[in-house]
Protein backbone atom coordinates (compact mmCIF):
# COMPACT_ATOMS: atom_id res chain seq x y z
CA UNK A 1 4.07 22.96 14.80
CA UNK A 2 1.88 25.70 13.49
CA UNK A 3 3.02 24.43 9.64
CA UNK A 4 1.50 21.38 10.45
CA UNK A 5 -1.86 23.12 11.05
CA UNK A 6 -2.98 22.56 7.29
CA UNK A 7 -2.78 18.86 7.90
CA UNK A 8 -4.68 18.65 10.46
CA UNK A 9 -7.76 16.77 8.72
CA UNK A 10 -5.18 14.55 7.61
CA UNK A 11 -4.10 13.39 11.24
CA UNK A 12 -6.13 14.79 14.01
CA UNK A 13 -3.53 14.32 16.23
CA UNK A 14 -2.06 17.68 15.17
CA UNK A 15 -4.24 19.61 17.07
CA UNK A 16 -3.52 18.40 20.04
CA UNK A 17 0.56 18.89 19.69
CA UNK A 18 -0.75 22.61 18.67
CA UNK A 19 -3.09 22.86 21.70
CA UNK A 20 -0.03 21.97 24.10
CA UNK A 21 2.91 23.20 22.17
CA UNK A 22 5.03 20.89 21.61
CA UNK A 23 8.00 21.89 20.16
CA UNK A 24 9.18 19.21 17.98
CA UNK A 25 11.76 18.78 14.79
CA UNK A 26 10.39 17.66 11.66
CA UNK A 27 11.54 17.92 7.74
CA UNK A 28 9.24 17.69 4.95
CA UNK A 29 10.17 16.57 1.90
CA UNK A 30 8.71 15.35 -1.77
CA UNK A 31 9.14 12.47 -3.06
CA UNK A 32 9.05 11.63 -7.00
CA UNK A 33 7.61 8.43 -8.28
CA UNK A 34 9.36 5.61 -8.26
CA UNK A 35 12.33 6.73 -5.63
CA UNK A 36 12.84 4.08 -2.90
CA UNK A 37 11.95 5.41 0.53
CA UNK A 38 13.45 2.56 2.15
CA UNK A 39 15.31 -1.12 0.97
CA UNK A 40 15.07 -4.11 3.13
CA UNK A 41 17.66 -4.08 5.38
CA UNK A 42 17.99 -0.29 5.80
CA UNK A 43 18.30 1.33 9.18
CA UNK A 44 15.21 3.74 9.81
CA UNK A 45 15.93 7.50 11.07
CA UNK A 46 12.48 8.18 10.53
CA UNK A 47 8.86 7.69 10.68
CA UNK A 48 7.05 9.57 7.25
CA UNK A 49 3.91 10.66 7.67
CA UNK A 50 2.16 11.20 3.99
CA UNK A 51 -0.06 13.84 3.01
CA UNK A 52 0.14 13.56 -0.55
CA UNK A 53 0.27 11.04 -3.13
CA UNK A 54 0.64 7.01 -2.30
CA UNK A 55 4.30 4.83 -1.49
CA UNK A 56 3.43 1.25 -2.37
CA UNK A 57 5.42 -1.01 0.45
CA UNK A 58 6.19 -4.67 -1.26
CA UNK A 59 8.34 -8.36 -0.80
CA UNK A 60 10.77 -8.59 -3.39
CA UNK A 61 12.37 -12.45 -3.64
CA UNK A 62 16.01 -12.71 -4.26
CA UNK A 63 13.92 -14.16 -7.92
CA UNK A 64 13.13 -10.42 -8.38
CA UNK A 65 9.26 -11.36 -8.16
CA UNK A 66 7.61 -8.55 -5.85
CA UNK A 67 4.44 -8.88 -4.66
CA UNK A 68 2.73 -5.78 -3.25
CA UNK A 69 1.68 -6.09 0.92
CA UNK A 70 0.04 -2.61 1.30
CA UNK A 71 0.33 1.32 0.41
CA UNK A 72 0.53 4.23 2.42
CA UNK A 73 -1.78 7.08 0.86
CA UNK A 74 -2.62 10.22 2.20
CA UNK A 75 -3.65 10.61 5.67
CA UNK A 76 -1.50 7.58 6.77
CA UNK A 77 1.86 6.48 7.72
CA UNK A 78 3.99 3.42 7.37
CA UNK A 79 3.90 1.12 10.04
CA UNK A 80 6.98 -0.89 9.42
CA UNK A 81 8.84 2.26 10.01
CA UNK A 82 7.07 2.70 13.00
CA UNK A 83 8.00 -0.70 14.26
CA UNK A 84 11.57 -0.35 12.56
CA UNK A 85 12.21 2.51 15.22
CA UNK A 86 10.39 1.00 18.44
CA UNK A 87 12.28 -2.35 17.89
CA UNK A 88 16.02 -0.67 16.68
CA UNK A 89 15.33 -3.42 14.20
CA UNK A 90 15.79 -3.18 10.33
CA UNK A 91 13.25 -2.08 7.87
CA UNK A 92 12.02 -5.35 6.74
CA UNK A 93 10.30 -4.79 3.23
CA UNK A 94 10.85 -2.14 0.11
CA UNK A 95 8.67 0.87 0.06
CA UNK A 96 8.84 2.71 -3.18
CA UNK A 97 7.19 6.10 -4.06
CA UNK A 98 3.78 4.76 -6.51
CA UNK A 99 2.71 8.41 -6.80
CA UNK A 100 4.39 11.79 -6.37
CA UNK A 101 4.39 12.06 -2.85
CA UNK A 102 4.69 14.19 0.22
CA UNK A 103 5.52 13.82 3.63
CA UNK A 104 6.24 15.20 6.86
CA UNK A 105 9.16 13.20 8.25
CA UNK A 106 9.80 12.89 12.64
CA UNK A 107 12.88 11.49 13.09
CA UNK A 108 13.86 8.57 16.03
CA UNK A 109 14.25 10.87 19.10
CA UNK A 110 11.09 12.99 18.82
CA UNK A 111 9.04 10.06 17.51
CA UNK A 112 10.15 8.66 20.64
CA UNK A 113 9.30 11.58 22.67
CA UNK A 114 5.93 11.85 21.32
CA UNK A 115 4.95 8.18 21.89
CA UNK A 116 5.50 9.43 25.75
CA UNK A 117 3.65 12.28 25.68
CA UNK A 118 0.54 12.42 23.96
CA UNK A 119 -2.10 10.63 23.83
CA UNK A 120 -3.78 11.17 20.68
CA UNK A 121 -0.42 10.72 18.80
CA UNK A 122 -0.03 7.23 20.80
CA UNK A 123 -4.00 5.96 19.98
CA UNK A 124 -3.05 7.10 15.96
CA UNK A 125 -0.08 4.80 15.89
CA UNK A 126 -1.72 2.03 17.73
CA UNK A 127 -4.61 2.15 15.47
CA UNK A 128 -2.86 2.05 12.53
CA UNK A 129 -0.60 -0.74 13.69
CA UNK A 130 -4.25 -2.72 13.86
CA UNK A 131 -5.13 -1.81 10.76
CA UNK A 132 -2.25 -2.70 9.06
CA UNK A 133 -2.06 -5.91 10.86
CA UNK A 134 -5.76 -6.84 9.58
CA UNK A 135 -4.36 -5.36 6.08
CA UNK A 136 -1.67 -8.16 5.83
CA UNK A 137 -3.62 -11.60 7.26
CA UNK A 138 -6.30 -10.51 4.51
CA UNK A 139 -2.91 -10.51 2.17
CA UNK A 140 -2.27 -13.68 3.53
CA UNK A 141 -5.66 -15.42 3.48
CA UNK A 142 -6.28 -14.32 0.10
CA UNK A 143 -2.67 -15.63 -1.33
CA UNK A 144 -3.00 -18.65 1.26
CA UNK A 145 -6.70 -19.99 0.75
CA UNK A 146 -7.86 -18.99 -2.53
CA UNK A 147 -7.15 -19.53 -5.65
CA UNK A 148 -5.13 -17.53 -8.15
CA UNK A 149 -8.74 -17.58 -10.57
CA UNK A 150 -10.01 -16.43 -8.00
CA UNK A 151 -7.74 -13.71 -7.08
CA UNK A 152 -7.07 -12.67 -10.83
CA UNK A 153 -11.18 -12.25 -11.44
CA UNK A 154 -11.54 -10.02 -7.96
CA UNK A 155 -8.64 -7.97 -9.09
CA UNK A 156 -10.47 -7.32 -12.59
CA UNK A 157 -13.87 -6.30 -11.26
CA UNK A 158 -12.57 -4.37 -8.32
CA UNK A 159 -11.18 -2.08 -11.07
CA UNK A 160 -14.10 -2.36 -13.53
CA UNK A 161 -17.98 -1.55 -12.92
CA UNK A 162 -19.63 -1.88 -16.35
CA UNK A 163 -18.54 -3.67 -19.78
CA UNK A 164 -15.74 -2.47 -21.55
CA UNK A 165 -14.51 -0.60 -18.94
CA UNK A 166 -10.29 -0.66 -18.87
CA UNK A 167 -7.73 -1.57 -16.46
CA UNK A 168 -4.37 0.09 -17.25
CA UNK A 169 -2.04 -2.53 -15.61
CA UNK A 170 0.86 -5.28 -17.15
CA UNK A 171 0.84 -8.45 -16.18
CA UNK A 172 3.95 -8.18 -14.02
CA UNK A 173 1.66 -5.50 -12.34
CA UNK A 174 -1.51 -7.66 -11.67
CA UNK A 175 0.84 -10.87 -10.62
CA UNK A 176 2.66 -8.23 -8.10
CA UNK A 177 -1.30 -7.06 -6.71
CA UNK A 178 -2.00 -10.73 -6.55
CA UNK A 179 0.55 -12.89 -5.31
CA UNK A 180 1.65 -14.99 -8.49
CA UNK A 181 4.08 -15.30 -11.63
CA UNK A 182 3.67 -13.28 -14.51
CA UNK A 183 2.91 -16.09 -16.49
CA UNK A 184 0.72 -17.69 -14.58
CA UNK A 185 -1.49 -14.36 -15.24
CA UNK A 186 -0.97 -14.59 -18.58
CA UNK A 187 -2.00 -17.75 -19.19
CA UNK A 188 -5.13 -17.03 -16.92
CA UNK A 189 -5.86 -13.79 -19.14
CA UNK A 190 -5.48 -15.78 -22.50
CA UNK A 191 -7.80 -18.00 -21.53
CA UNK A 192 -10.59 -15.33 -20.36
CA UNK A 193 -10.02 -13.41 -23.61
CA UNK A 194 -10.61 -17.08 -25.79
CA UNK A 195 -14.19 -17.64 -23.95
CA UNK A 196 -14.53 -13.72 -25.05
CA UNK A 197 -14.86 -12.34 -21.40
CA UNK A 198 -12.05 -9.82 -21.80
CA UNK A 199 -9.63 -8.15 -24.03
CA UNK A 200 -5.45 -7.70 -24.07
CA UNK A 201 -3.68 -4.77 -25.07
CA UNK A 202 -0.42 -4.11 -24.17
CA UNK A 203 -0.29 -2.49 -20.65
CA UNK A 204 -4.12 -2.80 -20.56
CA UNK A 205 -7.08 -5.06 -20.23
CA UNK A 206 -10.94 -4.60 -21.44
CA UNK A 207 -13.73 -5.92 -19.67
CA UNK A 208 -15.78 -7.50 -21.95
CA UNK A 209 -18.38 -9.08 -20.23
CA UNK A 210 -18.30 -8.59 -16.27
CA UNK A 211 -21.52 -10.37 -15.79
CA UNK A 212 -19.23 -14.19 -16.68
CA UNK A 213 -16.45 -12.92 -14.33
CA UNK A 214 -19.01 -12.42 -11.28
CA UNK A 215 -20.36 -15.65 -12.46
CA UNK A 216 -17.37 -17.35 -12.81
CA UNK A 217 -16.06 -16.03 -8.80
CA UNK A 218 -19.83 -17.28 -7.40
CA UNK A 219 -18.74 -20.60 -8.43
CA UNK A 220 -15.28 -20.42 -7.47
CA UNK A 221 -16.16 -19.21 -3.69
């Protein structure tokens, strides 16, 4: 456990499996961008606990469309893997490596064991299983109750703060953050670069004039 000691800040919990030594297995690895950590369907051996980079976890339709439902950055773990384990139930979702990543990795039995036996291991898990849960209803309500305009003009200002600023991101990228097609966001774009509000590139999009799109979402909400 002593290895573990310079991750400490990451997930206080450490200290406390240091404290009372517990002697448990654990294998870190790296993981490159874009590996798959997991497929739907997969069996989980393992809970990953991140302490670099980010693994984006997403839906992906028997269409192909993907739309993303949260990321694991550093500092957290993924939930569904958590659950996977608990449950001896299937991973449910993909989770795919955004960022070059690493990770600490406990596998079923001493994930297990450490669920029994300490408590600040057991209030980190059930914390993040809140969190996560909040995460995906605000998913939902946003895909659910509002519309794609709406979606589409928080997604551009939540990546901009002054004119002309850039957003490095395709289409199929922003309609994956959102919740849509592809083409609906480029139909949505075109018409936001016509009134002059914004600018396409390829792979990219210029904020022209931020002070229409925060106009244009007071309206909308």
């Amino acid at each position: 456990m002593e290895q573990l000691k310079e991750y400490e800040s990451l997930f206080p919990f450490i200290e406390e499996l240091i404290v009372n030594e517990f002697n448990i297995n654990y294998a870190k690895k790296s993981l490159p961008k874009g590996v798959a950590i997991f497929h739907e369907g997969d069996s989980c051996e393992g809970v990953p606990f991140v302490v670099k980079g980010c693994i984006r976890v997403s839906k992906i339709g028997k269409n192909g469309k993907e739309m993303s439902v949260y990321r694991v950055n550093a500092g957290e773990t993924c939930i569904l893997s958590v659950m996977s384990i608990l449950t001896n139930e299937p991973y449910p979702l993909t989770a795919i490596v955004e960022e070059d990543a690493e990770a600490f990795i406990i596998p079923y039995e001493e994930f297990k064991k450490l669920m029994g036996a300490s408590s600040d291991f057991q209030d980190y898990i059930y914390k993040t299983i809140m969190y996560r849960f909040q995460e995906v209803i605000k998913v939902m309500d946003e895909v659910i109750f509002h519309s794609t305009d709406e979606r589409i003009i928080k997604f551009l200002l939540k990546y901009t703060e002054n004119d002309g600023d850039m957003i490095e991101a395709t289409h199929v990228k922003i309609a994956m953050e959102i919740g849509t097609a592809r083409e609906v966001v480029s139909r949505l774009l075109k018409e936001m670069e016509r009134k002059g509000w914004v600018h396409l590139s390829r792979g990219k999009v210029f904020v022209i004039k931020r002070t229409e799109l925060v106009k244009k979402l007071e309206k909308l909400v």
